[in-house]
C-alpha atoms as a PDB file:
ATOM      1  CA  UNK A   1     237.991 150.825 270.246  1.00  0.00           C
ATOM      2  CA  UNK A   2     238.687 147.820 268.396  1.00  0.00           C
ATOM      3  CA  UNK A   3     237.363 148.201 264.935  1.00  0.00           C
ATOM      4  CA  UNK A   4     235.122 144.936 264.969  1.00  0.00           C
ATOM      5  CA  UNK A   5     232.707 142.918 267.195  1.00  0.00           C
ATOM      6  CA  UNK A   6     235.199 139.791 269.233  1.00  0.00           C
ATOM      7  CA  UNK A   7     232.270 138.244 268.876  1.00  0.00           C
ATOM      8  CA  UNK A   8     231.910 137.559 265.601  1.00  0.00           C
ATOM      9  CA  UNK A   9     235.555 136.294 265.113  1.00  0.00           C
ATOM     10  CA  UNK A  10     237.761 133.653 266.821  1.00  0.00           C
ATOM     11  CA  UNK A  11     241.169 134.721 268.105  1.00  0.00           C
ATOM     12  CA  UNK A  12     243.818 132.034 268.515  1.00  0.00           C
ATOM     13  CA  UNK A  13     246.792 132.700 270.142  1.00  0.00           C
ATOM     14  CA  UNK A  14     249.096 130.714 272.099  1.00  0.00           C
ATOM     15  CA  UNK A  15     250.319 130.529 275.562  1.00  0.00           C
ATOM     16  CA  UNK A  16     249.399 132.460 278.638  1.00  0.00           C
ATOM     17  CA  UNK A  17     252.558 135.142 277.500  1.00  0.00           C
ATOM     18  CA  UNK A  18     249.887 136.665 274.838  1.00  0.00           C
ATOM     19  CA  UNK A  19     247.318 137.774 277.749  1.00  0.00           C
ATOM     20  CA  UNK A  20     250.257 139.171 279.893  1.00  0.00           C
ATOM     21  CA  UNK A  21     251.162 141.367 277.280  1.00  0.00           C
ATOM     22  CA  UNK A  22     248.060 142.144 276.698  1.00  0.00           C
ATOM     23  CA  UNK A  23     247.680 143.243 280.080  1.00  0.00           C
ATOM     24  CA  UNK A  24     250.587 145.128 280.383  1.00  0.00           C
ATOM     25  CA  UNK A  25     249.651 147.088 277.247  1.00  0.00           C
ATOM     26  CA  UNK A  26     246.399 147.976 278.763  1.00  0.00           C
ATOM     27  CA  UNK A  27     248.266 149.141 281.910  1.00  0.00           C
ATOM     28  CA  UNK A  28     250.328 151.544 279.062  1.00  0.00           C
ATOM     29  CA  UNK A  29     247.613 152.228 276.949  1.00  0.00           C
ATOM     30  CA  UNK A  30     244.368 152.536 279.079  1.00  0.00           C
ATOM     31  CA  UNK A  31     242.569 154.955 276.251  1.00  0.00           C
ATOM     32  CA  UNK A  32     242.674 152.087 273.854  1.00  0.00           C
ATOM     33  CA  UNK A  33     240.598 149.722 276.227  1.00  0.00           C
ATOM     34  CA  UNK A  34     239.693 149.151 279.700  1.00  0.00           C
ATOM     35  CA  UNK A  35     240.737 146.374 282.155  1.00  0.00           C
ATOM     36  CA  UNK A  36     237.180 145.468 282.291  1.00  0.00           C
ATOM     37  CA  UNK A  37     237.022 144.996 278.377  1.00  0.00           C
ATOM     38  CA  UNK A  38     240.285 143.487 277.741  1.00  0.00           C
ATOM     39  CA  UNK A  39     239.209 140.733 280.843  1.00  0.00           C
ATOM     40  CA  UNK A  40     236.031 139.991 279.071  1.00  0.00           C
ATOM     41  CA  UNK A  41     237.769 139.674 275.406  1.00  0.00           C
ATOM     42  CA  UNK A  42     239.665 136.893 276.647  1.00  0.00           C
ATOM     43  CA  UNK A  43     237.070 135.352 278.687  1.00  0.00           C
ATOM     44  CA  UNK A  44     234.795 134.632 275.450  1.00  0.00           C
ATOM     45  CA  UNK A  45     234.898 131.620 274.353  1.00  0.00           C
ATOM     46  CA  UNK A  46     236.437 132.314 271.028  1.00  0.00           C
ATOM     47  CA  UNK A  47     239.469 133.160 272.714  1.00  0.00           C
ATOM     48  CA  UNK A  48     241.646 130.443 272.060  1.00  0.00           C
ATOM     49  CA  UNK A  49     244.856 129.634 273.884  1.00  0.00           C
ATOM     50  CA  UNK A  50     245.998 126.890 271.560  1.00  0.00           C
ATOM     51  CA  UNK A  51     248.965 126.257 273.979  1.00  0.00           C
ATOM     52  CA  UNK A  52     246.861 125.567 277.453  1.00  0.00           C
ATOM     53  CA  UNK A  53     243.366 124.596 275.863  1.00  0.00           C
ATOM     54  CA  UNK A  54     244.713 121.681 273.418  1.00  0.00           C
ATOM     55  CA  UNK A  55     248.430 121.523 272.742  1.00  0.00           C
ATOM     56  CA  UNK A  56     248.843 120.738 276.942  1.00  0.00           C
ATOM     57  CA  UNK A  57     245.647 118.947 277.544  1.00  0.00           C
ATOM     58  CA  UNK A  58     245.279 116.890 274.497  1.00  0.00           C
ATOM     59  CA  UNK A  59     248.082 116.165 272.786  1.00  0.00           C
ATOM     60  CA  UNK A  60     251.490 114.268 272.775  1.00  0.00           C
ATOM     61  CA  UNK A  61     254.527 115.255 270.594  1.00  0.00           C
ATOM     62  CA  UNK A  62     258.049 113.833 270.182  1.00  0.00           C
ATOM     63  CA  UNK A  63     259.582 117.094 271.233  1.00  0.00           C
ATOM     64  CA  UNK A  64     261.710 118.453 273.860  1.00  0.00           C
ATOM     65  CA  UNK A  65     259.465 121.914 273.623  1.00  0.00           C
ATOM     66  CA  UNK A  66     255.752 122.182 273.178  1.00  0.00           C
ATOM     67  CA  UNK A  67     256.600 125.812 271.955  1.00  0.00           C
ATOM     68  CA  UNK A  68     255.430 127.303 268.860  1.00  0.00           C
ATOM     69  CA  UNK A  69     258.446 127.351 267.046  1.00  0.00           C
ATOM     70  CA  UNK A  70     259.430 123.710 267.797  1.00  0.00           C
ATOM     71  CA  UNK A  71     255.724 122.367 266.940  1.00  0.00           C
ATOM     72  CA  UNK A  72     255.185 124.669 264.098  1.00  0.00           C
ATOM     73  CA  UNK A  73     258.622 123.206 263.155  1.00  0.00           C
ATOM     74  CA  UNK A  74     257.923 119.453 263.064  1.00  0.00           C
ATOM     75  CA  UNK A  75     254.648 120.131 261.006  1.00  0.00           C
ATOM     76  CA  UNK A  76     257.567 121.634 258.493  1.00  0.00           C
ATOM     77  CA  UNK A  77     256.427 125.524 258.582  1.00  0.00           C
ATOM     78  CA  UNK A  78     259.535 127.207 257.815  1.00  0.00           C
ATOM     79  CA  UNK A  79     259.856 130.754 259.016  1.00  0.00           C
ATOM     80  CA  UNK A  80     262.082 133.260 256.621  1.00  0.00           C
ATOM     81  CA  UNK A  81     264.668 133.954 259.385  1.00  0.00           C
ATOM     82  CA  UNK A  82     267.560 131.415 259.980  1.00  0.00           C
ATOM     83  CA  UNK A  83     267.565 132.365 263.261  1.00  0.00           C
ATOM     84  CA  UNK A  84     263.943 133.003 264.603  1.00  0.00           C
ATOM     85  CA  UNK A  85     263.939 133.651 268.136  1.00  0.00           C
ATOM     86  CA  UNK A  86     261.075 136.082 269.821  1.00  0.00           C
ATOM     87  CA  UNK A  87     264.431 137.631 272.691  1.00  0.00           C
ATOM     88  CA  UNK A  88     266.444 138.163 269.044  1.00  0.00           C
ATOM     89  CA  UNK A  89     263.126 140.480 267.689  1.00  0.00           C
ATOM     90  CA  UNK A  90     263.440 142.259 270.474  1.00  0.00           C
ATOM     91  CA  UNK A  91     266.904 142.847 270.117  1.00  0.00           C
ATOM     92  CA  UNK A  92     266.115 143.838 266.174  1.00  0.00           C
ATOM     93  CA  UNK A  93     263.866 146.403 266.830  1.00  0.00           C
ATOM     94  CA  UNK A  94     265.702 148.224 269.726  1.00  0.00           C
ATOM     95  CA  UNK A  95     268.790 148.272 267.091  1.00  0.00           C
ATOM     96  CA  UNK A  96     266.267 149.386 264.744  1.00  0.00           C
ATOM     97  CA  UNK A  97     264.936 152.064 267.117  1.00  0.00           C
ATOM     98  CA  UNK A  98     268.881 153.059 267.363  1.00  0.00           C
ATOM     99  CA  UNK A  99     270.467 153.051 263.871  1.00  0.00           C
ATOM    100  CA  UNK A 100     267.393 153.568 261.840  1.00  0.00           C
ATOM    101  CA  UNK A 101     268.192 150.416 259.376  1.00  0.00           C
ATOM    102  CA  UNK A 102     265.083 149.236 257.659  1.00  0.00           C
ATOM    103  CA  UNK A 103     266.239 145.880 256.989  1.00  0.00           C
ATOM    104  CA  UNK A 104     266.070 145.653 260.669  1.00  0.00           C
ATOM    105  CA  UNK A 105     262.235 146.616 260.940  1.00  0.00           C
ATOM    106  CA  UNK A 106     261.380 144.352 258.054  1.00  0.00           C
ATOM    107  CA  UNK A 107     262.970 141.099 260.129  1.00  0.00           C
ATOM    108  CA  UNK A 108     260.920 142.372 262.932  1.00  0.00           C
ATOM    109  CA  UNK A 109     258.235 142.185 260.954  1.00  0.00           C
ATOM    110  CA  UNK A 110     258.353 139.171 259.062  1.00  0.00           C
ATOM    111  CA  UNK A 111     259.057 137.210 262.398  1.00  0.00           C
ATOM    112  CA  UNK A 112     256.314 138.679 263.598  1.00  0.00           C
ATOM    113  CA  UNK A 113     254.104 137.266 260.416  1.00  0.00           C
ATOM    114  CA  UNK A 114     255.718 133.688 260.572  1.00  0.00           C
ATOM    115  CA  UNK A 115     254.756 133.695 264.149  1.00  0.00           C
ATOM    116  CA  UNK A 116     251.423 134.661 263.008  1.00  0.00           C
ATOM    117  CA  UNK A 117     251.505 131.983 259.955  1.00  0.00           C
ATOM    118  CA  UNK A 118     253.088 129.147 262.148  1.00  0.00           C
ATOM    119  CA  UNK A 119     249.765 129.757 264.967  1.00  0.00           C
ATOM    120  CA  UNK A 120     247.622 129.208 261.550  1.00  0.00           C
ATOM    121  CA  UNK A 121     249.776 126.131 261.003  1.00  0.00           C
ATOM    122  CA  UNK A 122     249.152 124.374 264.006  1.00  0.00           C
ATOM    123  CA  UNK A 123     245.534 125.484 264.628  1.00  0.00           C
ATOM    124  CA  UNK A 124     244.687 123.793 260.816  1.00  0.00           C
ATOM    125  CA  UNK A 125     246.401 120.551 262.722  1.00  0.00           C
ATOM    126  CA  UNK A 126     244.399 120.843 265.382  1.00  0.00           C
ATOM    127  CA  UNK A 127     241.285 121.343 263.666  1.00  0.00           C
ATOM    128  CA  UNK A 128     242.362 118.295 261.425  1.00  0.00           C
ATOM    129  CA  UNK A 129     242.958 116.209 263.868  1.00  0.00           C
ATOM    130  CA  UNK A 130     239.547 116.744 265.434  1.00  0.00           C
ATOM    131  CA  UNK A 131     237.762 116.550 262.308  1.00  0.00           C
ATOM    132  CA  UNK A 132     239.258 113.021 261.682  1.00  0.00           C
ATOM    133  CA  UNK A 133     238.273 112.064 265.060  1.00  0.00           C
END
């Protein structure tokens, strides 16, 4: 199963994208969890769609793209690739899966962590924001 109770902790993630994945995962993987439990995980409440819940609802930026990169981005979190693009770690890790290079695997993954960081990012300014309120 998971390893921990969902409802003792609050998952933040952003944009609908996460819960299709999800789902599509389940559909792959239905030993790791069922349909039923993956629907209620993201039906608690602290299941947090930064994207839809706040960033759409309740806030205006002076951007072209409400994405994570571009938000994450104007509150100056700087992620280690030049060239961070979620299509382009795709296209890393099936060259990885190919050729075997390392380096390859280690961009993968340290995209994947900035993406992780830069969510942080923005949920701090959130929470700031409402604190201040």
């Amino acid at each position: 199963m998971l390893g921990f109770d969902p409802a003792d902790v609050a998952i933040y993630y952003y944009s609908a994208y996460e819960r299709t994945t999800y789902r599509q995962l389940q559909r792959k993987y239905p030993d790791v969890i069922t349909e039923e439990a993956l629907e209620a995980l993201f039906a608690r409440a602290n299941m947090i769609d930064l994207y839809s819940d706040f960033i759409i609802k309740s806030t205006d930026w002076p951007l072209g793209s409400y994405g994570i990169k571009a938000i994450a981005q104007y509150l100056k979190f700087k992620w280690r690739d030049e060239t961070p693009s979620g299509a382009l770690s795709i296209q890393w890790y099936n060259e990885y899966l190919t050729t075997g290079n390392e380096a390859l695997l280690k961009r993968v993954l340290e995209y994947n962590e900035d993406d992780c960081k830069a969510t942080l990012v923005v949920k701090d300014y959130l929470k700031q924001r409402v604190e201040a309120m």
